[in-house]
Protein backbone atom coordinates (compact mmCIF):
# COMPACT_ATOMS: atom_id res chain seq x y z
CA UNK A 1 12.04 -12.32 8.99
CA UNK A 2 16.10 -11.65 8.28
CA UNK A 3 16.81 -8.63 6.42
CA UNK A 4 17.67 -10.47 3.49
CA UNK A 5 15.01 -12.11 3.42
CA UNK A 6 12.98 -9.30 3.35
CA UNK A 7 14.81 -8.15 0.67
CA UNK A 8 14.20 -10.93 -1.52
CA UNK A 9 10.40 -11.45 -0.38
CA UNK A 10 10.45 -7.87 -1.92
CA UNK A 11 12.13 -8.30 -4.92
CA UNK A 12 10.20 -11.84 -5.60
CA UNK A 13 7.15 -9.47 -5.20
CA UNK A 14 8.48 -7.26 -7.53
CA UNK A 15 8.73 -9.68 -10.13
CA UNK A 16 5.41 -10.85 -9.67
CA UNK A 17 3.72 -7.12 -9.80
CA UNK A 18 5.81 -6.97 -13.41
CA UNK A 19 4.48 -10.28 -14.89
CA UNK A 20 0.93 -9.95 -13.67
CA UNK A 21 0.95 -6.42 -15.31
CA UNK A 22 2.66 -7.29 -18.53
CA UNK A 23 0.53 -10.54 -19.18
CA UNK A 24 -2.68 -8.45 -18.59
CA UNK A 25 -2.07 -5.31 -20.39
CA UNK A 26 -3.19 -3.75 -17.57
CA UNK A 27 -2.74 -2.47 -13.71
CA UNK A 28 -0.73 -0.14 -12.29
CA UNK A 29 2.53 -1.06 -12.17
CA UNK A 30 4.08 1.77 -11.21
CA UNK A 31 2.62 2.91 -8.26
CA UNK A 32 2.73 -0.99 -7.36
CA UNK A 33 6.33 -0.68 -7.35
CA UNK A 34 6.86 1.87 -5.32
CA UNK A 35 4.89 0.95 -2.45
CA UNK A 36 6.04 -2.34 -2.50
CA UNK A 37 8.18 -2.40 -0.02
CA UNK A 38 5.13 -1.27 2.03
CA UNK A 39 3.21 -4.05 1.84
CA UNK A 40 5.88 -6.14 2.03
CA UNK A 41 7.27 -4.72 5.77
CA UNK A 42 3.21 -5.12 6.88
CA UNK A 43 2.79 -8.54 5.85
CA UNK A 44 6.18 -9.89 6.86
CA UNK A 45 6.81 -8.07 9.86
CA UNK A 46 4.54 -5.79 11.34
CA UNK A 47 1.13 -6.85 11.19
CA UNK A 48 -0.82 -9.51 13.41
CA UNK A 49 -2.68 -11.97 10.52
CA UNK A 50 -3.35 -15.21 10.28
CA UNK A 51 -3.39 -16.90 6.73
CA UNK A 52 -5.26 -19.90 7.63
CA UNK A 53 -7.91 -18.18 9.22
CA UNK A 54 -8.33 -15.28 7.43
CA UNK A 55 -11.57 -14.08 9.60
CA UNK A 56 -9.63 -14.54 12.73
CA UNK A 57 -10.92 -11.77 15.00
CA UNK A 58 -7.94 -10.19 16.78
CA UNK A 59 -6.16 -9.84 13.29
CA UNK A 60 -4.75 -6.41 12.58
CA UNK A 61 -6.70 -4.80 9.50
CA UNK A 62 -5.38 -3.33 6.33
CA UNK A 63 -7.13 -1.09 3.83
CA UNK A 64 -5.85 -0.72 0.65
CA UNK A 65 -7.04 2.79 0.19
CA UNK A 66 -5.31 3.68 -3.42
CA UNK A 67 -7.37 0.49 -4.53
CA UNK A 68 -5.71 0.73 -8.16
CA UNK A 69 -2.30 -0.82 -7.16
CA UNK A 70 -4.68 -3.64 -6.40
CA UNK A 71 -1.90 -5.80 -8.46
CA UNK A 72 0.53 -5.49 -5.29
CA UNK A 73 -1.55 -6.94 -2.16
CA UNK A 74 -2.82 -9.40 -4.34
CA UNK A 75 1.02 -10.55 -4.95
CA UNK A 76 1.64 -10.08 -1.40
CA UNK A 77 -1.58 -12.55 -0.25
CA UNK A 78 -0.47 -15.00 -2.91
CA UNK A 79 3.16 -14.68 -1.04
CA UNK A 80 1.29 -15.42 2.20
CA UNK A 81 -1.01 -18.32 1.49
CA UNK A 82 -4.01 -16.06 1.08
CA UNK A 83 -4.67 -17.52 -2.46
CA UNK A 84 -2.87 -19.51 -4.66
CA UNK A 85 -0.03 -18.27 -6.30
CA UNK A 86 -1.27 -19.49 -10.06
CA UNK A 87 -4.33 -17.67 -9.25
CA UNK A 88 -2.05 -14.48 -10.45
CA UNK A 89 -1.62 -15.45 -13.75
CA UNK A 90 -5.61 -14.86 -14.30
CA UNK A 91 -5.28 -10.71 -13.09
CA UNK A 92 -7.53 -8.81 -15.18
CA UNK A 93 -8.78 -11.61 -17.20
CA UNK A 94 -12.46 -12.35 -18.03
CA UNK A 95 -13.97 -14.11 -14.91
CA UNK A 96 -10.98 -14.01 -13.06
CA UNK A 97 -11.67 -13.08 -8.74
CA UNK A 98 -8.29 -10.69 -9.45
CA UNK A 99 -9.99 -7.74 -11.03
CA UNK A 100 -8.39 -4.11 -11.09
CA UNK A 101 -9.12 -3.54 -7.82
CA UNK A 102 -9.57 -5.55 -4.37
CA UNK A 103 -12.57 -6.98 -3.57
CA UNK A 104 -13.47 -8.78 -0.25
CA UNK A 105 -14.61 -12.17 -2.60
CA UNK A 106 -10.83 -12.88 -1.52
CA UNK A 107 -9.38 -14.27 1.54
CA UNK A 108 -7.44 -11.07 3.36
CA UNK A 109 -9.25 -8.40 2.02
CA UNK A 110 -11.60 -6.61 4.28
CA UNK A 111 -13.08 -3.72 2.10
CA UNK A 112 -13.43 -3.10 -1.67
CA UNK A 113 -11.90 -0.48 -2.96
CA UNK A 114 -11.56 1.94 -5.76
CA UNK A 115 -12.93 4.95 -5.71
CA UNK A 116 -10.19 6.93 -3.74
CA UNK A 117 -10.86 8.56 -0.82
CA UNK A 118 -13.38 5.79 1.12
CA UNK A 119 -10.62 3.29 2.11
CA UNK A 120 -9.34 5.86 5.03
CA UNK A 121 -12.76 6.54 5.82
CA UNK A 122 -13.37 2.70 6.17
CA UNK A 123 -9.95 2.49 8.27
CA UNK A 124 -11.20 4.91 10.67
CA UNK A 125 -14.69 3.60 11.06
CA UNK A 126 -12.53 0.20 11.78
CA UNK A 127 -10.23 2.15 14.25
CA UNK A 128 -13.13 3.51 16.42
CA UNK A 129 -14.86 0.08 16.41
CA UNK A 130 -11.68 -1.22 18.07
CA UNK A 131 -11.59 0.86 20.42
CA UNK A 132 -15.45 0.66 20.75
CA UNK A 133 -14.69 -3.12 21.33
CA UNK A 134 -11.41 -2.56 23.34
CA UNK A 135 -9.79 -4.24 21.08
CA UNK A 136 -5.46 -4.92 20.82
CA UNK A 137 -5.98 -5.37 17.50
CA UNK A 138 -4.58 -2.17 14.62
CA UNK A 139 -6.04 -1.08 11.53
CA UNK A 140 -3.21 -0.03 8.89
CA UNK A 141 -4.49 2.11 5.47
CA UNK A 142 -2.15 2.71 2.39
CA UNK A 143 -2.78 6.08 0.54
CA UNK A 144 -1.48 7.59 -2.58
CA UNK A 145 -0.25 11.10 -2.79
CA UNK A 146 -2.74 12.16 -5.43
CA UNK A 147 -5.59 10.76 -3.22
CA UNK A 148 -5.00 13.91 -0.63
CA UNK A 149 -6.89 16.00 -3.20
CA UNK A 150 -10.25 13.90 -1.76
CA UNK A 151 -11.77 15.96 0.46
CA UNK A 152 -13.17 12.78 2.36
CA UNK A 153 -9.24 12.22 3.40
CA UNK A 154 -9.49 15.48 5.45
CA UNK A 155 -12.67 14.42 7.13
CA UNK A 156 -11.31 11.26 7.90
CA UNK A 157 -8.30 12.46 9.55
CA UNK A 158 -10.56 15.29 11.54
CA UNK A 159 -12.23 12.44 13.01
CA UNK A 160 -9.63 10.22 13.25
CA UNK A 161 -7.38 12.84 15.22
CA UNK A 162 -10.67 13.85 17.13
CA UNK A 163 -11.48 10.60 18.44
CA UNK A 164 -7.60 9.97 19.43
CA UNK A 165 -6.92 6.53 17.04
CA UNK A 166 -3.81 5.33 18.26
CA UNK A 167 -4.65 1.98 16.99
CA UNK A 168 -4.51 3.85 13.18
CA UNK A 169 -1.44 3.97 11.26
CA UNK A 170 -2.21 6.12 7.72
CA UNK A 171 1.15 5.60 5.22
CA UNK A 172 1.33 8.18 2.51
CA UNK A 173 2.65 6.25 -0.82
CA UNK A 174 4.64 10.21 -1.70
CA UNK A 175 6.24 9.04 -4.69
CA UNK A 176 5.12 12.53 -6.44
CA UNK A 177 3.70 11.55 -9.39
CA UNK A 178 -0.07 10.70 -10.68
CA UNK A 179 -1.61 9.65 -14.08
CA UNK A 180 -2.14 13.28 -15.55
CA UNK A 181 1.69 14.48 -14.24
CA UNK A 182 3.33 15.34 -10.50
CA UNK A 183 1.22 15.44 -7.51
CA UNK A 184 2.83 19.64 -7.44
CA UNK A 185 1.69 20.71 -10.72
CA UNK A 186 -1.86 18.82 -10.38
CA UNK A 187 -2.79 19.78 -6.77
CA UNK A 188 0.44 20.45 -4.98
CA UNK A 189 0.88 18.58 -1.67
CA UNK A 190 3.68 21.10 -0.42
CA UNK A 191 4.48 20.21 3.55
CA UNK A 192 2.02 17.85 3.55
CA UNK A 193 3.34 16.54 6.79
CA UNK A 194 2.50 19.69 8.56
CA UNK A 195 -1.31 19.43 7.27
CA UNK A 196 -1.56 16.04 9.16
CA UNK A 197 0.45 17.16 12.34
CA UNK A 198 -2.34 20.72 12.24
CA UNK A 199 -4.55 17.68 12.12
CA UNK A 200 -3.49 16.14 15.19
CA UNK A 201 -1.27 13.56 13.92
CA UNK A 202 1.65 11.81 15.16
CA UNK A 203 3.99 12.28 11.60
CA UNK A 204 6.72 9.98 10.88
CA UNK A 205 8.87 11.18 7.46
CA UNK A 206 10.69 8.09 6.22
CA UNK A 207 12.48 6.25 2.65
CA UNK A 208 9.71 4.45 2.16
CA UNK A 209 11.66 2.04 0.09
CA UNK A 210 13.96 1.38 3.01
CA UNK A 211 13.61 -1.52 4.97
CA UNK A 212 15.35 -0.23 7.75
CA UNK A 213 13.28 3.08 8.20
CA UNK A 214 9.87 1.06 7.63
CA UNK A 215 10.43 -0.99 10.39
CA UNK A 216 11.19 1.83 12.58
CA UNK A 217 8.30 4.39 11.95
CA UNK A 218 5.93 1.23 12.37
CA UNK A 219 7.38 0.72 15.48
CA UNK A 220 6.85 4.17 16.44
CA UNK A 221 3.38 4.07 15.38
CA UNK A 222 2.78 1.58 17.74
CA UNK A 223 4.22 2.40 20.42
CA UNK A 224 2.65 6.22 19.87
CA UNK A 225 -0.52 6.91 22.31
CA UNK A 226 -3.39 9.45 22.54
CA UNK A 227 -3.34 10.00 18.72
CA UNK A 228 -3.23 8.64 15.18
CA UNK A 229 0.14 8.05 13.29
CA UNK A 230 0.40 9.10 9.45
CA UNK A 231 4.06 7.81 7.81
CA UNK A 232 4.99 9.77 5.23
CA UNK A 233 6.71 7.15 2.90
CA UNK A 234 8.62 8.85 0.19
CA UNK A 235 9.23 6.70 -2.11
CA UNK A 236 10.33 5.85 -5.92
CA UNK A 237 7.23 5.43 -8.61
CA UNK A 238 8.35 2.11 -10.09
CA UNK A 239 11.02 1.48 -7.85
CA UNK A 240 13.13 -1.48 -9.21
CA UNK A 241 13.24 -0.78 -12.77
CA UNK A 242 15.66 1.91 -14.09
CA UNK A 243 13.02 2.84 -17.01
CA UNK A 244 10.26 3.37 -14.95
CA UNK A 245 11.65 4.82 -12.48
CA UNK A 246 10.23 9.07 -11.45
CA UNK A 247 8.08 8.58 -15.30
CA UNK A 248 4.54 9.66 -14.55
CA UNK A 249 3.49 7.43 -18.01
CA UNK A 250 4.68 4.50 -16.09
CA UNK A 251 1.10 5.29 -13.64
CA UNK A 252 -0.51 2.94 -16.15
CA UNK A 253 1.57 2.40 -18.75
CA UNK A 254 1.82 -1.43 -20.90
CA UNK A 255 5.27 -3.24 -21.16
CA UNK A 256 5.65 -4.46 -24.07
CA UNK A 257 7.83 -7.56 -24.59
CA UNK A 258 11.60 -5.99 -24.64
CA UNK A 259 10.44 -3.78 -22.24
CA UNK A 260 8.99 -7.04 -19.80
CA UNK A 261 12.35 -9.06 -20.54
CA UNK A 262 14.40 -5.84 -19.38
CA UNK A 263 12.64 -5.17 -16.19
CA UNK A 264 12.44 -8.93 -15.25
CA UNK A 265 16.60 -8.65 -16.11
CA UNK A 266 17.08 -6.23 -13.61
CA UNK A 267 15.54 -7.42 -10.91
CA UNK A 268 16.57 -10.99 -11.47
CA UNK A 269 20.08 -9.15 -11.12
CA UNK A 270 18.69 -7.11 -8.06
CA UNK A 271 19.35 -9.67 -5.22
């Protein structure tokens, strides 16, 4: 995919994460937005997948680890052909597949999640199997910053580093902020990247909402042997719309209509 195109698959996305939110009441937009771009570079560029058969063996694996943004990879499998794209309308209505969270009930989804902390644990269990298997195939696992306060994180990435995963990529979604405040003032992160390098990581510090430098540290990732790769994405919480933009009440917040018609203005305007 162009550049520009990437651009404008992520700012399509964008739109989409904003309407599904604001017709629900609920989700979490912000956090959606800012690792966005994320997603979007995996999808659209990186990863190995095969919409049309979604159980195809040698596919690469994602985990969506900070389940709550579950709002953004179901926008992103809509954008692929996972589901249908009117499907979205129904997120987080009564009897709708597109609950608050991903469940495997959908095409593209290997793992529920929710409770943070098991995705990565999942991702690494999926990592050794590969290489169990000898497998080509790579398992990618989104985390948010305020999920590195779950101890099971730390015992992933022991084991993980331990059993030398360089079929795992971790990205860190470090936009700073969580639902009761910043990620410092609730359980502060400080040089986070040299916890995972103590760990035996391979870190890579990137914009996570550049294209450019996404691109890049995946490439590293993969080309990176003998051990896992962490990317430490910092990144914007609701990237893409000026009012949401580095506001911790924007973790879960509700748009209300002016608020909707304002966000959907700017990123209409955005591309």
């Amino acid at each position: 995919m162009e550049m520009r195109e990437l651009i404008q698959s992520g700012n399509a996305l964008r739109q989409n994460i904003v309407t599904m939110c604001y017709a629900s009441k609920a989700g979490h937009v912000g956090g959606s937005l800012s690792s966005i771009d994320i997603l979007n570079t995996l999808y659209n560029v990186e990863m190995n997948h095969r919409p049309d058969e979604p159980d195809w063996p040698e596919r690469d694996r994602f985990v969506l680890s900070k389940g709550h943004v579950a709002e953004s990879l179901f926008a992103v499998l809509a954008q692929q052909g996972y589901l249908e794209k009117a499907e979205l309308a129904t997120f987080s209505q009564f009897g709708s597949r597109l609950i608050g969270h991903p469940n495997n009930k959908i095409d593209g989804i290997e793992m529920n999640t929710g409770a943070l902390g098991h995705g990565v644990c999942v991702a690494v269990g999926m990592a050794i199997a590969g290489k169990m298997d000898d497998k080509d195939w790579r398992v990618y696992c989104l985390m948010g910053d305020g999920e590195q306060a779950e101890g099971s994180v730390w015992e992933a990435a022991m084991a993980a580093a331990h059993y030398g995963l360089d079929n795992l990529c971790l990205i860190l979604d470090r936009n700073g902020l969580q639902i009761s405040g910043t990620t410092e003032d609730v359980m502060a992160l400080k040089d986070i990247h040299l916890k995972y390098e103590a760990f035996g990581f391979n870190v890579v510090e990137i914009d996570g909402n550049d294209y450019d430098d996404l691109i890049s540290a995946f490439t590293i990732a993969r080309h990176t042997k003998g051990k896992p790769t962490l990317i430490l994405a910092n990144t914007t919480k609701g990237k893409g719309v000026s009012f949401m933009e580095n506001v911790a009440s924007w973790h879960h917040g509700v748009l209300g209509e002016a608020q909707y018609k304002q966000a959907m203005k700017e990123l209409e305007e955005a591309v």
